[in-house]
N, C-alpha and C. Protein backbone atom coordinates (compact mmCIF):
# COMPACT_ATOMS: atom_id res chain seq x y z
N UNK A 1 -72.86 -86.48 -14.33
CA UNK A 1 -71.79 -86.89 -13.45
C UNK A 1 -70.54 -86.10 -13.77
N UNK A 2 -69.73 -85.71 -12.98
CA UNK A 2 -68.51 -85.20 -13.03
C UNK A 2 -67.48 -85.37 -12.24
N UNK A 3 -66.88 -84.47 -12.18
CA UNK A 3 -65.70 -84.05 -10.98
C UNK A 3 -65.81 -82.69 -10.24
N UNK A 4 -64.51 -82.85 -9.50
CA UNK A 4 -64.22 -81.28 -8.89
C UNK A 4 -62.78 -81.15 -9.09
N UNK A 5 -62.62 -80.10 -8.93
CA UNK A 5 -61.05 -79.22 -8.88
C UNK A 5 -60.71 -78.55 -7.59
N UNK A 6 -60.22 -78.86 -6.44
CA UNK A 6 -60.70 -77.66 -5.55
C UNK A 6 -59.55 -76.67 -5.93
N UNK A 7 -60.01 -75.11 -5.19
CA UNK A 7 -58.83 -74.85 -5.32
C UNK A 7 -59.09 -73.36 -3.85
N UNK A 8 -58.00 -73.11 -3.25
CA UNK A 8 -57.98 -72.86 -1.59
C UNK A 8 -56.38 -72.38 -1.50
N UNK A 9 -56.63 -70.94 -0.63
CA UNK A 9 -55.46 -70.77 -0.46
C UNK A 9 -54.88 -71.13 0.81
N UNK A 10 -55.49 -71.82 1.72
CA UNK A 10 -54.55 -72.89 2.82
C UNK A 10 -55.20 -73.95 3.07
N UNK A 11 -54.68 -74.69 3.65
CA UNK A 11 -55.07 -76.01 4.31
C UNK A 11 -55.06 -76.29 5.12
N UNK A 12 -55.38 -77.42 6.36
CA UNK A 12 -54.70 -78.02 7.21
C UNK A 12 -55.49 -79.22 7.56
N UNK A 13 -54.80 -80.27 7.48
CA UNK A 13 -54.91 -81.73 8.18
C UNK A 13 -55.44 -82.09 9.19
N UNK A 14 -56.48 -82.39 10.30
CA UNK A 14 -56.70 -82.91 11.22
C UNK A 14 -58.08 -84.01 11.36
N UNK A 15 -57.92 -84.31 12.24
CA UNK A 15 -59.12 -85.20 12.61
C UNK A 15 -60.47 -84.34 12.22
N UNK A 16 -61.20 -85.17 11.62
CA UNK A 16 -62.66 -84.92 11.62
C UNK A 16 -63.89 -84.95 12.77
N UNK A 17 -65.04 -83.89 13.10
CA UNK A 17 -65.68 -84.40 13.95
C UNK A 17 -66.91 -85.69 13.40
N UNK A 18 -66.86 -85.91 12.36
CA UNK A 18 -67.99 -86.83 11.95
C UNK A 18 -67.22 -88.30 11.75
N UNK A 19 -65.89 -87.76 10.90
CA UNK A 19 -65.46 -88.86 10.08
C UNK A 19 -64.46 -89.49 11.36
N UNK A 20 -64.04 -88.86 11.78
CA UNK A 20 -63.10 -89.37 13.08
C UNK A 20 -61.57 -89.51 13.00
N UNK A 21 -60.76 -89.83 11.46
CA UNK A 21 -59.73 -89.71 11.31
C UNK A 21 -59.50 -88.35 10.34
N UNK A 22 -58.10 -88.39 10.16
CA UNK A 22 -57.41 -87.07 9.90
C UNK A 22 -58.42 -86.94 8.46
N UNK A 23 -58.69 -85.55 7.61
CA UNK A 23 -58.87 -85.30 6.40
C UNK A 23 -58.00 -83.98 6.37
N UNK A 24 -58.40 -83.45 5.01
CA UNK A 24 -57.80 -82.21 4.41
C UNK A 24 -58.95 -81.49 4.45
N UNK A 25 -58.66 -80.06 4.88
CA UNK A 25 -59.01 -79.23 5.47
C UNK A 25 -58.72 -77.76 4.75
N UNK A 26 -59.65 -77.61 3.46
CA UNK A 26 -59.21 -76.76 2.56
C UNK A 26 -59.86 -75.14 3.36
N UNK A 27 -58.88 -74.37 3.06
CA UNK A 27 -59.39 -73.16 3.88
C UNK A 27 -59.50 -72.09 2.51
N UNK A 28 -60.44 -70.93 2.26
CA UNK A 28 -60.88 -70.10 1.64
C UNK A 28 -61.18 -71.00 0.23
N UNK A 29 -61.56 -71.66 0.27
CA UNK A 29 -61.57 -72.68 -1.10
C UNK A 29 -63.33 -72.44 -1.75
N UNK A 30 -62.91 -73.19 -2.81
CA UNK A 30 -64.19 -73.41 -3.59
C UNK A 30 -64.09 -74.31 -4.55
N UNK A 31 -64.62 -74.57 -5.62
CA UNK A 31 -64.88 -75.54 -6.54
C UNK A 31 -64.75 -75.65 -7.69
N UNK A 32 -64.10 -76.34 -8.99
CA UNK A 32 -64.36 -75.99 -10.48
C UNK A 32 -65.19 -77.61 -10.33
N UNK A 33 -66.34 -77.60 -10.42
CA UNK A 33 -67.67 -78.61 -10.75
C UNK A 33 -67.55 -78.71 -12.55
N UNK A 34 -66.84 -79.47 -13.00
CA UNK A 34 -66.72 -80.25 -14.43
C UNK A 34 -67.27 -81.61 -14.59
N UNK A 35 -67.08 -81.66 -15.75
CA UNK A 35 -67.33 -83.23 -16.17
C UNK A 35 -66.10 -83.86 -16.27
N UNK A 36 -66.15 -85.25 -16.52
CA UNK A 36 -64.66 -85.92 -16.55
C UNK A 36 -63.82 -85.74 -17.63
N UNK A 37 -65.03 -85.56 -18.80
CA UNK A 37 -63.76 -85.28 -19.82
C UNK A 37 -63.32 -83.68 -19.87
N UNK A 38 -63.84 -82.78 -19.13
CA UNK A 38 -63.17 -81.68 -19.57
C UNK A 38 -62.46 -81.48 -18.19
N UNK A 39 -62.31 -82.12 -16.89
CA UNK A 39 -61.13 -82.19 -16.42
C UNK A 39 -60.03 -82.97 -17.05
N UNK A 40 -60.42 -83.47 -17.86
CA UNK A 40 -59.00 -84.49 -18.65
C UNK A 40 -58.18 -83.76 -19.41
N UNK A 41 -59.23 -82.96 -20.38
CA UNK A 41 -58.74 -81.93 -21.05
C UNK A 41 -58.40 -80.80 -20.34
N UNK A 42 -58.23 -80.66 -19.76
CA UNK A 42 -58.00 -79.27 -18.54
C UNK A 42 -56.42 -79.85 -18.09
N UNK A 43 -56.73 -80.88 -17.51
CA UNK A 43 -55.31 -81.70 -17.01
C UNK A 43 -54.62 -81.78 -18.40
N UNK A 44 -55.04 -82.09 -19.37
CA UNK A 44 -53.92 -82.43 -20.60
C UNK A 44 -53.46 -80.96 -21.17
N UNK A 45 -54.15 -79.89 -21.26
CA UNK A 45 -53.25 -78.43 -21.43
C UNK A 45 -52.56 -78.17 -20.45
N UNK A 46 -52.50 -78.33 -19.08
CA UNK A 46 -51.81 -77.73 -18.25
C UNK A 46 -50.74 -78.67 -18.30
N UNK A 47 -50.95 -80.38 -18.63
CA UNK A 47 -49.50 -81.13 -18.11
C UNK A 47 -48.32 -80.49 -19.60
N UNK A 48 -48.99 -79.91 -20.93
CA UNK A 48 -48.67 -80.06 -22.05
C UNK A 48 -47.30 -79.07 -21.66
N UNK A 49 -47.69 -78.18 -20.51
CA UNK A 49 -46.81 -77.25 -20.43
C UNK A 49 -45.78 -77.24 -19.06
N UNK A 50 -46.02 -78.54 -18.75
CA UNK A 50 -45.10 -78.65 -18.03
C UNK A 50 -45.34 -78.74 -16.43
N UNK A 51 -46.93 -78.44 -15.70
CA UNK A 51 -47.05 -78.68 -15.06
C UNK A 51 -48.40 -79.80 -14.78
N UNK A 52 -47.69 -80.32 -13.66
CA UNK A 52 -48.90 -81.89 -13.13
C UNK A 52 -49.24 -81.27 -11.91
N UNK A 53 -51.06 -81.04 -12.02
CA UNK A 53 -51.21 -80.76 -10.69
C UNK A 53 -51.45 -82.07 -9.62
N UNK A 54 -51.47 -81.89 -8.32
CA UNK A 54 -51.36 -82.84 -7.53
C UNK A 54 -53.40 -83.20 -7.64
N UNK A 55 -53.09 -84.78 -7.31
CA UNK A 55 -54.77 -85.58 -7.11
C UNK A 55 -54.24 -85.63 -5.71
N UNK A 56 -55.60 -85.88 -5.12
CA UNK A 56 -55.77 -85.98 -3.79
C UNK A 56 -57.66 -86.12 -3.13
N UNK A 57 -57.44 -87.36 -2.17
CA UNK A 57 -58.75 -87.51 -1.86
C UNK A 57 -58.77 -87.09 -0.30
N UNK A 58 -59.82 -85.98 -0.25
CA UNK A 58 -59.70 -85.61 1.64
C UNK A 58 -59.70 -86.12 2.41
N UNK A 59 -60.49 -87.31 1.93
CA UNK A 59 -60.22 -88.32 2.86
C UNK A 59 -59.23 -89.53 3.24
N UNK A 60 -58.13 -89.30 2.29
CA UNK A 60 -57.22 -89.74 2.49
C UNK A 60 -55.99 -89.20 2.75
N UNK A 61 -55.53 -88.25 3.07
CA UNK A 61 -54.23 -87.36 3.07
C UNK A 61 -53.14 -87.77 3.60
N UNK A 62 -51.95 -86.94 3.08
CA UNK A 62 -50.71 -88.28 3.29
C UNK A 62 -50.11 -88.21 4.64
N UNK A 63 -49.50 -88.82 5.19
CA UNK A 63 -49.11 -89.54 6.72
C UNK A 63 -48.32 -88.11 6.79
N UNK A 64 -48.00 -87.94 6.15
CA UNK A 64 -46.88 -86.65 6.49
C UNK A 64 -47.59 -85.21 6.87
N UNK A 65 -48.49 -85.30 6.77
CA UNK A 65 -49.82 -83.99 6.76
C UNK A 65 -49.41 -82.85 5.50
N UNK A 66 -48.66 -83.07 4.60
CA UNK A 66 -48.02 -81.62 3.84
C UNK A 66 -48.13 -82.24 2.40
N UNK A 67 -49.29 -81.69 1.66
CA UNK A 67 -49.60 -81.71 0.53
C UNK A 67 -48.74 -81.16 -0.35
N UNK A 68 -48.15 -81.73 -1.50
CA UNK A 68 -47.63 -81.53 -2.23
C UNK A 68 -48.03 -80.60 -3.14
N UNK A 69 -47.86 -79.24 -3.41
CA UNK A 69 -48.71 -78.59 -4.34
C UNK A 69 -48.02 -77.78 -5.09
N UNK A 70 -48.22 -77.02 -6.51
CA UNK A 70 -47.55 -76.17 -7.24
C UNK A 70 -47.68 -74.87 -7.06
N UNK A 71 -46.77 -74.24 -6.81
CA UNK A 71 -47.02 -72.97 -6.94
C UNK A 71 -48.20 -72.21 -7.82
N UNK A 72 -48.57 -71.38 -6.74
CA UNK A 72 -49.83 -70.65 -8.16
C UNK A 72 -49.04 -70.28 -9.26
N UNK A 73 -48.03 -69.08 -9.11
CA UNK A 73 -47.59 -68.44 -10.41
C UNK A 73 -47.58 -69.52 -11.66
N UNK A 74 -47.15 -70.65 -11.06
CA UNK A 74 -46.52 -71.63 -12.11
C UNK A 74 -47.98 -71.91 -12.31
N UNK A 75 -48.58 -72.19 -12.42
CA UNK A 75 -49.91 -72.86 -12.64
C UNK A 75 -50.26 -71.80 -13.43
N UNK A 76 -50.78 -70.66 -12.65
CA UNK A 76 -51.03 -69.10 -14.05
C UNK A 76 -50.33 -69.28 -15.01
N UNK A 77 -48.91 -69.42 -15.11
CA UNK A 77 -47.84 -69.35 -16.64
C UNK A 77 -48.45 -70.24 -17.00
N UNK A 78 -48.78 -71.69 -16.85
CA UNK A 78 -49.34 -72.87 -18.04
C UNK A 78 -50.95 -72.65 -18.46
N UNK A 79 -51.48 -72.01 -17.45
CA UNK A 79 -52.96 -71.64 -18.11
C UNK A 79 -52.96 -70.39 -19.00
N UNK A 80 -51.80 -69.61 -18.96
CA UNK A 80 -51.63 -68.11 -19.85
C UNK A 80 -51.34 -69.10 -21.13
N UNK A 81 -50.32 -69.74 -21.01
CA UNK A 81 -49.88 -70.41 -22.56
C UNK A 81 -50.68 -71.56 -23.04
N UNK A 82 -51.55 -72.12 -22.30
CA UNK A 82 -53.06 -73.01 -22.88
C UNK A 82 -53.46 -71.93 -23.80
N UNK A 83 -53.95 -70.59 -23.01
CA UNK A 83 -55.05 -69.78 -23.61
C UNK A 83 -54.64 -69.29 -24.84
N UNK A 84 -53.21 -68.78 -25.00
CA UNK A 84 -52.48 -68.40 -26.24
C UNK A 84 -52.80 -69.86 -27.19
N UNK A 85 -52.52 -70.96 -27.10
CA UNK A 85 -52.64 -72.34 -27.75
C UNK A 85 -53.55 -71.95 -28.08
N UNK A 86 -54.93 -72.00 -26.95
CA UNK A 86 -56.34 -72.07 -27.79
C UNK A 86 -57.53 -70.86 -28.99
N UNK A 87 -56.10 -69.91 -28.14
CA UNK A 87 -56.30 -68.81 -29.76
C UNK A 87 -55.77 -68.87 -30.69
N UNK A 88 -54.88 -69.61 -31.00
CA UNK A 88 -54.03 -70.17 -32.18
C UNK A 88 -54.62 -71.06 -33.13
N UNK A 89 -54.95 -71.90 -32.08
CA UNK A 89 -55.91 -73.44 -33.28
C UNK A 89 -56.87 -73.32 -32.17
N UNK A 90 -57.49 -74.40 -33.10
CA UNK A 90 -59.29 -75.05 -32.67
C UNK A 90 -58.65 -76.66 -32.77
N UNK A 91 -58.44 -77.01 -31.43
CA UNK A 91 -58.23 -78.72 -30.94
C UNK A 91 -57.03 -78.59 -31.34
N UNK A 92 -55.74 -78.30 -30.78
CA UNK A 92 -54.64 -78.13 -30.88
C UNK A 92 -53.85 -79.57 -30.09
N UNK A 93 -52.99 -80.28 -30.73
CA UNK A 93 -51.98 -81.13 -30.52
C UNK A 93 -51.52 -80.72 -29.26
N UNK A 94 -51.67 -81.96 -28.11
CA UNK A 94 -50.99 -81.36 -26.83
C UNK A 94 -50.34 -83.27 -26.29
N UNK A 95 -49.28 -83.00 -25.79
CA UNK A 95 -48.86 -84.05 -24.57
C UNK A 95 -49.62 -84.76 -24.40
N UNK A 96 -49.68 -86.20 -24.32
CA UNK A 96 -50.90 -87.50 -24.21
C UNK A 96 -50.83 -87.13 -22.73
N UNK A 97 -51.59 -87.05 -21.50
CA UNK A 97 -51.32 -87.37 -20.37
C UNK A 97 -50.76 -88.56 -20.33
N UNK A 98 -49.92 -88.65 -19.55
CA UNK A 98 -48.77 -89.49 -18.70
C UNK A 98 -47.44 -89.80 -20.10
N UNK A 99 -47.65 -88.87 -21.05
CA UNK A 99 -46.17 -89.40 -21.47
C UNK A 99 -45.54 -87.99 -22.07
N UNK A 100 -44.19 -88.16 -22.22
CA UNK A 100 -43.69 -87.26 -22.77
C UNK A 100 -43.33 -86.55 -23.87
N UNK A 101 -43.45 -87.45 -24.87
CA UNK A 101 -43.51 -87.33 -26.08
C UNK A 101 -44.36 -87.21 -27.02
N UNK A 102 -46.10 -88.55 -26.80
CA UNK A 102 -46.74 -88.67 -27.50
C UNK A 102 -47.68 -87.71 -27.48
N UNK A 103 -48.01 -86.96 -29.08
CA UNK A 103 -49.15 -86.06 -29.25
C UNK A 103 -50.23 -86.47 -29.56
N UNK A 104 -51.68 -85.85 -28.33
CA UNK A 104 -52.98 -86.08 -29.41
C UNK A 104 -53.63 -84.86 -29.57
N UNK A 105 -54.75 -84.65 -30.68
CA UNK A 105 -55.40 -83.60 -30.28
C UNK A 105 -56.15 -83.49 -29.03
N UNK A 106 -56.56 -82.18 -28.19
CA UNK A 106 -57.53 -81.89 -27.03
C UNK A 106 -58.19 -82.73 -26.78
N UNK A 107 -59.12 -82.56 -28.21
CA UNK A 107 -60.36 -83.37 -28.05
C UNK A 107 -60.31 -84.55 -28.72
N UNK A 108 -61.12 -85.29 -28.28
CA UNK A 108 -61.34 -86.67 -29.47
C UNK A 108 -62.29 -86.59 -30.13
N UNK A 109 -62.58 -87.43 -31.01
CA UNK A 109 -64.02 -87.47 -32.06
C UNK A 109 -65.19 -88.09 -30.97
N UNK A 110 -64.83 -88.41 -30.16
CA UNK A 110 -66.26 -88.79 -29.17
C UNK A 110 -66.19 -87.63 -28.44
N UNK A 111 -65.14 -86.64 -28.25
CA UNK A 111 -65.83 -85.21 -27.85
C UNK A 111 -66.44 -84.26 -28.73
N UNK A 112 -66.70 -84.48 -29.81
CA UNK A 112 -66.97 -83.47 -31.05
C UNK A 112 -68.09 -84.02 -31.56
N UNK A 113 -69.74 -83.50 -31.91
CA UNK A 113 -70.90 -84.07 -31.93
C UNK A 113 -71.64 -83.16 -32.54
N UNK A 114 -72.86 -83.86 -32.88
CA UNK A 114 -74.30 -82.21 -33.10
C UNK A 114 -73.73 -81.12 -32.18
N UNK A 115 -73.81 -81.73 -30.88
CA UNK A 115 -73.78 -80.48 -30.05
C UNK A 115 -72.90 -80.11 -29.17
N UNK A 116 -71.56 -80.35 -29.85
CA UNK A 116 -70.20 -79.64 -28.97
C UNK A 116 -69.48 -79.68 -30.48
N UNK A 117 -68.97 -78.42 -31.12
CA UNK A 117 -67.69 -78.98 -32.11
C UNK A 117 -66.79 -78.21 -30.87
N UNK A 118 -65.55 -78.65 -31.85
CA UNK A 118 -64.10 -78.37 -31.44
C UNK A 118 -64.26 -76.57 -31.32
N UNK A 119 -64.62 -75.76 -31.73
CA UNK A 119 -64.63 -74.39 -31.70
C UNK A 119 -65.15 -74.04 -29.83
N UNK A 120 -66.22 -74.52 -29.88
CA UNK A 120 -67.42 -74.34 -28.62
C UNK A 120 -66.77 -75.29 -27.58
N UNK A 121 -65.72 -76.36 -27.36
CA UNK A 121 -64.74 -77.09 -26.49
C UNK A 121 -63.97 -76.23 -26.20
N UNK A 122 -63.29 -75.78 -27.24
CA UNK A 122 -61.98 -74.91 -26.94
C UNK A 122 -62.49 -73.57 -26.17
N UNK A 123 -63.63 -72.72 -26.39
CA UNK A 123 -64.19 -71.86 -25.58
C UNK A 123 -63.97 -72.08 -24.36
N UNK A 124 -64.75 -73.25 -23.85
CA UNK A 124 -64.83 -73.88 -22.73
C UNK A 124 -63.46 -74.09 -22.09
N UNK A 125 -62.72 -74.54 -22.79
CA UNK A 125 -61.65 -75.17 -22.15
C UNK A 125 -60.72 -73.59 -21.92
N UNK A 126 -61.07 -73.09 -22.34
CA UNK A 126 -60.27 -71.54 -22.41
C UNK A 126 -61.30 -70.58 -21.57
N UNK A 127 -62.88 -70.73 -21.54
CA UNK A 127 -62.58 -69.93 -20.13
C UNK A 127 -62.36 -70.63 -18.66
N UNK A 128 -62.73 -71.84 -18.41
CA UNK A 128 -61.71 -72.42 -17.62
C UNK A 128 -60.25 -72.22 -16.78
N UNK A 129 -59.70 -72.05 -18.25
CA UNK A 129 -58.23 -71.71 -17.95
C UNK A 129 -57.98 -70.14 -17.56
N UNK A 130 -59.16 -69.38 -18.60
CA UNK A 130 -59.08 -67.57 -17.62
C UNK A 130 -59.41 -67.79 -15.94
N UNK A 131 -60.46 -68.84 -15.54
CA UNK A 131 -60.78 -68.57 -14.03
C UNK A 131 -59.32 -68.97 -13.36
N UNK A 132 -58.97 -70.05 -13.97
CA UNK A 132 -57.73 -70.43 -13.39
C UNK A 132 -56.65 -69.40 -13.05
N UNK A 133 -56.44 -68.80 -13.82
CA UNK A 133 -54.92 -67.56 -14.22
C UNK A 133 -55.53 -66.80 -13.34
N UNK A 134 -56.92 -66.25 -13.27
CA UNK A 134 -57.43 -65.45 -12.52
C UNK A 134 -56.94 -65.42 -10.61
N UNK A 135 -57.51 -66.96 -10.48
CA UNK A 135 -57.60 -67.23 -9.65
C UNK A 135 -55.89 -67.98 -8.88
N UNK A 136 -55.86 -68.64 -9.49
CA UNK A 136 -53.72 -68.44 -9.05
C UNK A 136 -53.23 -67.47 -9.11
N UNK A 137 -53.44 -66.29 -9.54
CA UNK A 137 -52.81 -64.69 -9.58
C UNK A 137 -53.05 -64.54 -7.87
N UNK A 138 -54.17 -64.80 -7.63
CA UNK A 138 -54.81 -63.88 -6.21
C UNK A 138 -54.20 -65.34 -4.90
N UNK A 139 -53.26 -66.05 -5.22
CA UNK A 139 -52.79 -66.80 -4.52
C UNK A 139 -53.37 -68.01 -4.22
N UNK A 140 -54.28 -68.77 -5.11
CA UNK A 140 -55.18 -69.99 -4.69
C UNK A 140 -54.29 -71.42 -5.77
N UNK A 141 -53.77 -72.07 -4.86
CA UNK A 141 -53.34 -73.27 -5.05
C UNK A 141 -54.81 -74.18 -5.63
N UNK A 142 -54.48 -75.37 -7.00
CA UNK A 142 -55.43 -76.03 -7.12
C UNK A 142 -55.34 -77.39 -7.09
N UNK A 143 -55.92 -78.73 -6.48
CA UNK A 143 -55.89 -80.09 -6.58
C UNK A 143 -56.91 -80.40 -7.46
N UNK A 144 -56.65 -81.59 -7.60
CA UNK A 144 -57.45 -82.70 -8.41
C UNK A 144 -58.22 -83.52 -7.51
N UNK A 145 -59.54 -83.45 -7.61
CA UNK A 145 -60.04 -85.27 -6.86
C UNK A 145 -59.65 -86.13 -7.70
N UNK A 146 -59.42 -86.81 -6.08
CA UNK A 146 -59.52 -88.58 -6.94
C UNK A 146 -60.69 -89.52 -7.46
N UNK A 147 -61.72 -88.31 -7.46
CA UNK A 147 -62.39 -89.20 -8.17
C UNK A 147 -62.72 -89.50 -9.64
């Protein structure tokens, strides 16, 4: 089980032919297909630096039709300085999601096992963050599902 990330360089809002009311309407898009905890950890390096990307369910989009979203560049700068972090240490102290102050490490001890240490996470979580930089360079905005 997992998640998705989409990420698309336009959008647009309208009615569905199946579903019948408005959805989001990602144009040149595609997918980061994760698990939940390494979108958590994905979300917790990028908020560490200052940016929150927007959640959003297509099938719900807001009355206003205009998604709130971050600039790519800005999104590249916090995945460039994750990747520097994750060449520095192995499970490096970052921002608790949702607060400002409190630090935990990346990972937790229920992410670290026979068969994931903290070395082989941080890989992960760092090439992740290369597709990302990659891919916000070439102009692709990214959301969060809500699921």
């Amino acid at each position: 089980m997992g998640t998705s990330w989409e990420y698309f360089k336009r959008y647009e809002i309208k009615p569905d032919e199946d579903y019948g009311d408005d959805i989001i309407h990602y144009i040149d898009n595609d997918s980061l297909n994760i698990t939940y905890s390494t979108s958590s950890q994905l979300a917790s390096i990028i908020e560490h630096f200052g940016i929150q990307l927007p959640v959003y369910d297509v099938y719900e989009p807001p009355k206003s039709k205009i998604l709130n979203l971050v600039d790519p560049l800005m999104v590249a700068r916090a995945a460039s300085k994750g990747i520097e972090l994750l060449e520095s240490e192995i499970n490096p102290f970052v921002k608790s999601l949702g607060s400002s102050n409190d630090l935990e490490h990346l990972f937790s001890p229920n992410d670290i096992d026979e068969y994931h240490t903290a070395e082989s996470l941080n890989e992960r979580i760092s090439s992740y963050l290369k597709k990302m930089v990659t891919l916000s360079i070439s102009g692709h905005y990214f959301v969060r599902s809500n699921d």
